[in-house]
Protein backbone atom coordinates (compact mmCIF):
# COMPACT_ATOMS: atom_id res chain seq x y z
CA UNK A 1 0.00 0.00 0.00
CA UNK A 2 1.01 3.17 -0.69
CA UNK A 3 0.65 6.04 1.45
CA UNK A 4 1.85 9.59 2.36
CA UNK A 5 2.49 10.90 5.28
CA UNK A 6 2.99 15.02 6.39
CA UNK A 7 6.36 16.30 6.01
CA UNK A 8 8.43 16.70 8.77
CA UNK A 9 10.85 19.28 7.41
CA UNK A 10 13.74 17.23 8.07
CA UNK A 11 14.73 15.25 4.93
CA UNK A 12 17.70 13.24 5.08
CA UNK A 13 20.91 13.76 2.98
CA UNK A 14 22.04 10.14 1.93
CA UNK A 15 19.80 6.79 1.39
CA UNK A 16 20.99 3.23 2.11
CA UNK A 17 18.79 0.29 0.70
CA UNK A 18 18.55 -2.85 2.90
CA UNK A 19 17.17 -6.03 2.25
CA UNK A 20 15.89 -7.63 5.24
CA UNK A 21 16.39 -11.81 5.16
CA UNK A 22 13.33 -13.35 7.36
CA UNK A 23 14.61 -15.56 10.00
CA UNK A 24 15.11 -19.36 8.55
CA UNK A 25 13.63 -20.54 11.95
CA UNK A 26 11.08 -17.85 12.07
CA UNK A 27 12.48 -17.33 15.82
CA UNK A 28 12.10 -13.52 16.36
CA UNK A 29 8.66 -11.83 16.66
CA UNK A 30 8.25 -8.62 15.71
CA UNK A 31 5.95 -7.86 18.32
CA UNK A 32 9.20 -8.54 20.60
CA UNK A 33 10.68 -4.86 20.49
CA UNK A 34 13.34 -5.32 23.60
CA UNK A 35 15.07 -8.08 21.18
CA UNK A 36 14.68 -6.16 18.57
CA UNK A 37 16.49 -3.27 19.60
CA UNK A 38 19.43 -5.91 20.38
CA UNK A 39 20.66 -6.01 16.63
CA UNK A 40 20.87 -3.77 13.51
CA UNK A 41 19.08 -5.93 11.12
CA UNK A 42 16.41 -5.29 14.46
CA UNK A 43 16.82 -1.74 14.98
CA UNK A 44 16.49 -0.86 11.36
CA UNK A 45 13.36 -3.49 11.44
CA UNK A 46 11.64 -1.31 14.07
CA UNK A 47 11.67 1.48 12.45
CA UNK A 48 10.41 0.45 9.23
CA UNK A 49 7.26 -0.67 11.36
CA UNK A 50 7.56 2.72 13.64
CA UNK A 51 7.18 4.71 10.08
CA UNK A 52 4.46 2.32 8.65
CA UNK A 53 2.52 2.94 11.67
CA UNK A 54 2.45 6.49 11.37
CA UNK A 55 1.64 6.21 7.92
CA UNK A 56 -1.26 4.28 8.73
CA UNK A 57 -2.49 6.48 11.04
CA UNK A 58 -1.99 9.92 9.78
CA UNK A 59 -3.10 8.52 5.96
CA UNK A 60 -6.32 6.92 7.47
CA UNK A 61 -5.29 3.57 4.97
CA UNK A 62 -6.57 1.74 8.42
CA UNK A 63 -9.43 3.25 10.35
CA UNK A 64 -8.98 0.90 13.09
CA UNK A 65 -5.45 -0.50 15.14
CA UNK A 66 -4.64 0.66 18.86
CA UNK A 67 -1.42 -1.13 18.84
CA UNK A 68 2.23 0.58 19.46
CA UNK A 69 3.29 -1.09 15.95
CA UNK A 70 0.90 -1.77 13.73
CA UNK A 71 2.48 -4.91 12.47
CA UNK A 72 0.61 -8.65 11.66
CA UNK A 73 1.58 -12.63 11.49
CA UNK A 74 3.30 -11.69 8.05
CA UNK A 75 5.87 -9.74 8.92
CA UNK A 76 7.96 -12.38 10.59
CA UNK A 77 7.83 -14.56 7.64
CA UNK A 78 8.21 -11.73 4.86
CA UNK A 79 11.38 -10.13 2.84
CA UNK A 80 11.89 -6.18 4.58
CA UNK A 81 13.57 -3.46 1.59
CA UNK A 82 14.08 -0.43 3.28
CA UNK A 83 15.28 3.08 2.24
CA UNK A 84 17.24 4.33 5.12
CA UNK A 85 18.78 8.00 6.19
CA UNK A 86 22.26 8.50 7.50
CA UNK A 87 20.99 7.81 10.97
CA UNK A 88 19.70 4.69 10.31
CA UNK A 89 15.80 5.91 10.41
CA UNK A 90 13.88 4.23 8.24
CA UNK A 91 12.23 6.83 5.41
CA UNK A 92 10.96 4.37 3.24
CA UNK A 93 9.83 0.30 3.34
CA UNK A 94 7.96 -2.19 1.06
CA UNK A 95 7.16 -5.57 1.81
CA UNK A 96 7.33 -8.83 -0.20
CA UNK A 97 6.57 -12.61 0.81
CA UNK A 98 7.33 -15.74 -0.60
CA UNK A 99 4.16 -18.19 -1.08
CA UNK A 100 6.16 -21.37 -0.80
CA UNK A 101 7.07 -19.92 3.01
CA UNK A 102 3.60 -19.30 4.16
CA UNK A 103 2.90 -22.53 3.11
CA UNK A 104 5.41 -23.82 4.98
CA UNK A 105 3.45 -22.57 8.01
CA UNK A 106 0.11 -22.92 7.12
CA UNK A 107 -0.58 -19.27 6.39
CA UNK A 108 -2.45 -17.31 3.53
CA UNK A 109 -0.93 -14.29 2.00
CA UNK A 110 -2.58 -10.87 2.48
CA UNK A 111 -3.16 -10.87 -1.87
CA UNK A 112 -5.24 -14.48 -1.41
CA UNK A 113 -6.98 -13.72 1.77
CA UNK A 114 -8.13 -10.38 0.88
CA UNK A 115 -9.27 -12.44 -2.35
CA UNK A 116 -11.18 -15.01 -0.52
CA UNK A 117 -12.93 -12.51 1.39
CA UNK A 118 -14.10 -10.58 -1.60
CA UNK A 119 -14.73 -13.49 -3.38
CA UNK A 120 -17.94 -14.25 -1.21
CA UNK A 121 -19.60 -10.94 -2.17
CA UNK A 122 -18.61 -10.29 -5.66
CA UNK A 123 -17.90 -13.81 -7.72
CA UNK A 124 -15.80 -11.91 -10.15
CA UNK A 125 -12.68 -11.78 -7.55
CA UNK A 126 -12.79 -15.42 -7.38
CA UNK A 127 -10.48 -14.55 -10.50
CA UNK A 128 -7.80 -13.76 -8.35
CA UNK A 129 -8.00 -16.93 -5.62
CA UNK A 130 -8.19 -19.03 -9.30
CA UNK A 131 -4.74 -17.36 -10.61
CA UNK A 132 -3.24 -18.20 -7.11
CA UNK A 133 -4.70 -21.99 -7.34
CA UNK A 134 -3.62 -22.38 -10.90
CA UNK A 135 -0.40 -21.27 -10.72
CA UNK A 136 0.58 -23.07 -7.64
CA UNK A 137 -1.13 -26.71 -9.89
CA UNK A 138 1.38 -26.04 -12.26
CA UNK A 139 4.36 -25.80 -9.88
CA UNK A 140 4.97 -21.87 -9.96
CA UNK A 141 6.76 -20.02 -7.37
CA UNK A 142 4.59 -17.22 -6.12
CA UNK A 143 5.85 -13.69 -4.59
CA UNK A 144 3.12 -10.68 -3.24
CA UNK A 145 4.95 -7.04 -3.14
CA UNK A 146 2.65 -5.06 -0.70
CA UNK A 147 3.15 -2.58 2.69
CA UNK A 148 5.09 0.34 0.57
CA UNK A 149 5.16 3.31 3.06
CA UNK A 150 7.42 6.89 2.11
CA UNK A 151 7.99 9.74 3.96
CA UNK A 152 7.16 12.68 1.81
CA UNK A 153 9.70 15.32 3.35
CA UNK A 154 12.48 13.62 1.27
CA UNK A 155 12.69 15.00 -2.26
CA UNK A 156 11.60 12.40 -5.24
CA UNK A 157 9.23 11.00 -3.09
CA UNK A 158 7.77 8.86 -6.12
CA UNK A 159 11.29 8.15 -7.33
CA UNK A 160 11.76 6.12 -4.06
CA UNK A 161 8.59 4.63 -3.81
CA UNK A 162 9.70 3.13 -7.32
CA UNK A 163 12.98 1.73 -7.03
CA UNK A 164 11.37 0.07 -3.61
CA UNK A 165 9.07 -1.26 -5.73
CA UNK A 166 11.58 -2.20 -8.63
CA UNK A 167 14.21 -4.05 -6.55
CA UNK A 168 11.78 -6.05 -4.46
CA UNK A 169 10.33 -6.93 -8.23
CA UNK A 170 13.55 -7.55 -9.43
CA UNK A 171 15.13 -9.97 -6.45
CA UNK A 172 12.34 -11.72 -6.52
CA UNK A 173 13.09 -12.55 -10.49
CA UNK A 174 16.49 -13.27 -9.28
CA UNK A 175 15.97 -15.81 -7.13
CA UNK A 176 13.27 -17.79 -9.88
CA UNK A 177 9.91 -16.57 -8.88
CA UNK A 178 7.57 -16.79 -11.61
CA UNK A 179 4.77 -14.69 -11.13
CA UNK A 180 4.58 -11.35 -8.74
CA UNK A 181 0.87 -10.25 -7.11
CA UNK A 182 0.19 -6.68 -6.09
CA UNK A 183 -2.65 -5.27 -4.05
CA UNK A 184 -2.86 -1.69 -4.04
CA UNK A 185 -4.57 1.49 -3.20
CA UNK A 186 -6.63 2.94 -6.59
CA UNK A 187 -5.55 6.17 -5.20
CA UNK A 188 -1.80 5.87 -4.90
CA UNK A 189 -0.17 2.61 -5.66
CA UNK A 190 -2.23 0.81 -8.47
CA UNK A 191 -0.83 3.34 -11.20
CA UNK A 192 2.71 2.92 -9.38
CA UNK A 193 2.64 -0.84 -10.28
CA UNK A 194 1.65 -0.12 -13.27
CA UNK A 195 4.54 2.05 -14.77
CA UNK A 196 6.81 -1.20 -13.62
CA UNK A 197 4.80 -3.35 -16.20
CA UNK A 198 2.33 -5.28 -13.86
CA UNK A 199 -0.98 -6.33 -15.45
CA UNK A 200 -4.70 -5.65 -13.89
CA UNK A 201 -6.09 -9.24 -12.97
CA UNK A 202 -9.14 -9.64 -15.24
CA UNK A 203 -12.81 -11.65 -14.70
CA UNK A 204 -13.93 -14.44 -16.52
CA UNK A 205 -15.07 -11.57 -19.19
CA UNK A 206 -11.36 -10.26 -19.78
CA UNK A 207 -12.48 -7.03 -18.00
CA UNK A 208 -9.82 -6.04 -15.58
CA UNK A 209 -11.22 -5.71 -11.95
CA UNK A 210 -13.26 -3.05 -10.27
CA UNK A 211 -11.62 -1.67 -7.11
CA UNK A 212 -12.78 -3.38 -4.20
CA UNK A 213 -14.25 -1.21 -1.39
CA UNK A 214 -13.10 -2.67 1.99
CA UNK A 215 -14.37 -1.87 5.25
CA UNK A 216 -11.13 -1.34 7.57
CA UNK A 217 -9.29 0.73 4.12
CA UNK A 218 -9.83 4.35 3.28
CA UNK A 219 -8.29 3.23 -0.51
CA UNK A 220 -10.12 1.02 -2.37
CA UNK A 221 -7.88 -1.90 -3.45
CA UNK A 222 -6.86 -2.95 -6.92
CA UNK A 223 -5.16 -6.24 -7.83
CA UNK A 224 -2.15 -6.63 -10.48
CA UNK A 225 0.52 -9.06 -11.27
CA UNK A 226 3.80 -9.43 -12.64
CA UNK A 227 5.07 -12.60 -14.92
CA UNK A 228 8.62 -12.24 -13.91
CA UNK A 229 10.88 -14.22 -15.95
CA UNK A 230 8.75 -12.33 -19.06
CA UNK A 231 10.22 -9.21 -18.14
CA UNK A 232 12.94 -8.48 -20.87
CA UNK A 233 16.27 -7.43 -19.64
CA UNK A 234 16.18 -4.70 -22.15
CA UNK A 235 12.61 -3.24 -19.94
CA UNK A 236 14.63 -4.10 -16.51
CA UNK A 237 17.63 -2.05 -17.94
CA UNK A 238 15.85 0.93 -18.75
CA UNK A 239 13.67 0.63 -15.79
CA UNK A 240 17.40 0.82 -13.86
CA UNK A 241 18.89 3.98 -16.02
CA UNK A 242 15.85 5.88 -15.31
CA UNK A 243 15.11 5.30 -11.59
CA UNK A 244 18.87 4.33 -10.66
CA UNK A 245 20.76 1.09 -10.25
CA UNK A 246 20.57 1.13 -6.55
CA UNK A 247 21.02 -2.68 -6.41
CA UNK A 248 24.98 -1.91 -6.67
CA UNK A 249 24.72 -0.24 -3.14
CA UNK A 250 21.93 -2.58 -1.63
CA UNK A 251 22.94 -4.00 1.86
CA UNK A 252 21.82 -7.41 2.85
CA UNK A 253 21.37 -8.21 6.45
CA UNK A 254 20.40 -12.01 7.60
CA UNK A 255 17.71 -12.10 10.40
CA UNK A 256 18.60 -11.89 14.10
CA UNK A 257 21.81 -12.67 13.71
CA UNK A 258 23.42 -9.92 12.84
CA UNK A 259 25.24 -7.92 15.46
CA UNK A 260 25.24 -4.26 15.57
């Protein structure tokens, strides 16, 4: 989701990129802030969620939550790219998840469960839970992009929220996904999605989706998707020159375990 928050007048002057590894033994809780704090990869963790919670709130995205964080059973199981200042505050975040993971511990992606839901009201979203189903029958590997949050004191506010988007797009090609799903705002993120070549999922008509109107979201929500290894390299390379190759200067970090 894509969202905007009020600008705090103090915009950083460099940007680091870090990919976030999930724990292999899904070990660490996010709701567990004192361990957190124990470790970088933690640290720079909690404030991705600290910034996504004000986003949240201030944006109205989610009319409900009373928690500190607003964080959920994904986020211990999901890949973290975050766009971080020279103090290591988090200014910008998206989230991806591997299918194959979830399944691993018996739990449903935001894409498919949002699907399902909307599925029981309006038949033509079953179009969505039927990509998932078929695509998993014929042995693909399955990645969801969602949770993009920017500041929008920083300058090229849309340029980040792109190469967020790009990168998490692109390492998920990398590593032999086949097919990328999106849910997005209609307002914000949809058109964002988009410009990196993802496709509206269509109804049984070839129509492409209405946006859904959800109860707990002040967007309404779109659905795309991304066949990854049909991307040219010529598109990706483009895509690259005109947002910048910050790949070269991405950081990896490995769960818990590394030390500050």
């Amino acid at each position: 989701m894509y969202s905007l928050i009020a600008a705090d007048n103090s915009a950083p002057v460099s940007l680091t990129y870090y990919l976030l590894h999930p724990p292999d033994d899904y070990g660490l809780s996010t709701q567990c802030k004192e361990v957190l704090s124990e470790t970088l990869y933690g640290r720079l963790l909690v404030s991705s969620l600290k910034l996504r919670t004000q986003v949240l709130r201030d944006s109205g995205v989610y009319n409900r939550t009373q928690k500190e964080l607003c964080v959920d059973e994904l986020d211990d199981h999901a890949f973290h790219l975050l766009c971080v200042n020279g103090g290591n505050s988090c200014v910008g975040a998206i989230r991806f998840i591997e299918h194959e993971r979830l399944q691993q511990v018996g739990l449903q992606s935001g894409v498919e469960k949002l699907a399902r839901w909307a599925a029981l009201k309006i038949p033509a979203y079953r179009a969505v839970v039927e990509m998932v189903e078929r695509s998993r029958e014929a042995k693909k590997r399955l990645g969801e992009v969602g949770m993009l949050v920017v500041r929008t004191d920083l300058q090229k506010v849309s340029s980040i929220a792109l190469r967020l988007t790009m990168l998490s797009l692109q390492y998920e090609r990398q590593q032999g996904l086949d097919l990328g799903l999106c849910s997005a705002g209609a307002i914000y993120g949809a058109s964002l999605y988009r410009r990196l070549g993802c496709a509206d999922v269509v109804d049984a008509e070839g129509r492409p989706l209405d946006p859904l109107d959800h109860p707990e979201l002040a967007d309404r929500v779109t659905f795309q998707y991304l066949e990854l290894k049909a991307q040219p390299e010529e598109r990706i390379r483009r895509l690259q020159e005109r947002y910048g190759n910050v790949a070269r200067g991405l950081r990896y970090l490995n769960g818990p375990l590394h030390a500050a």
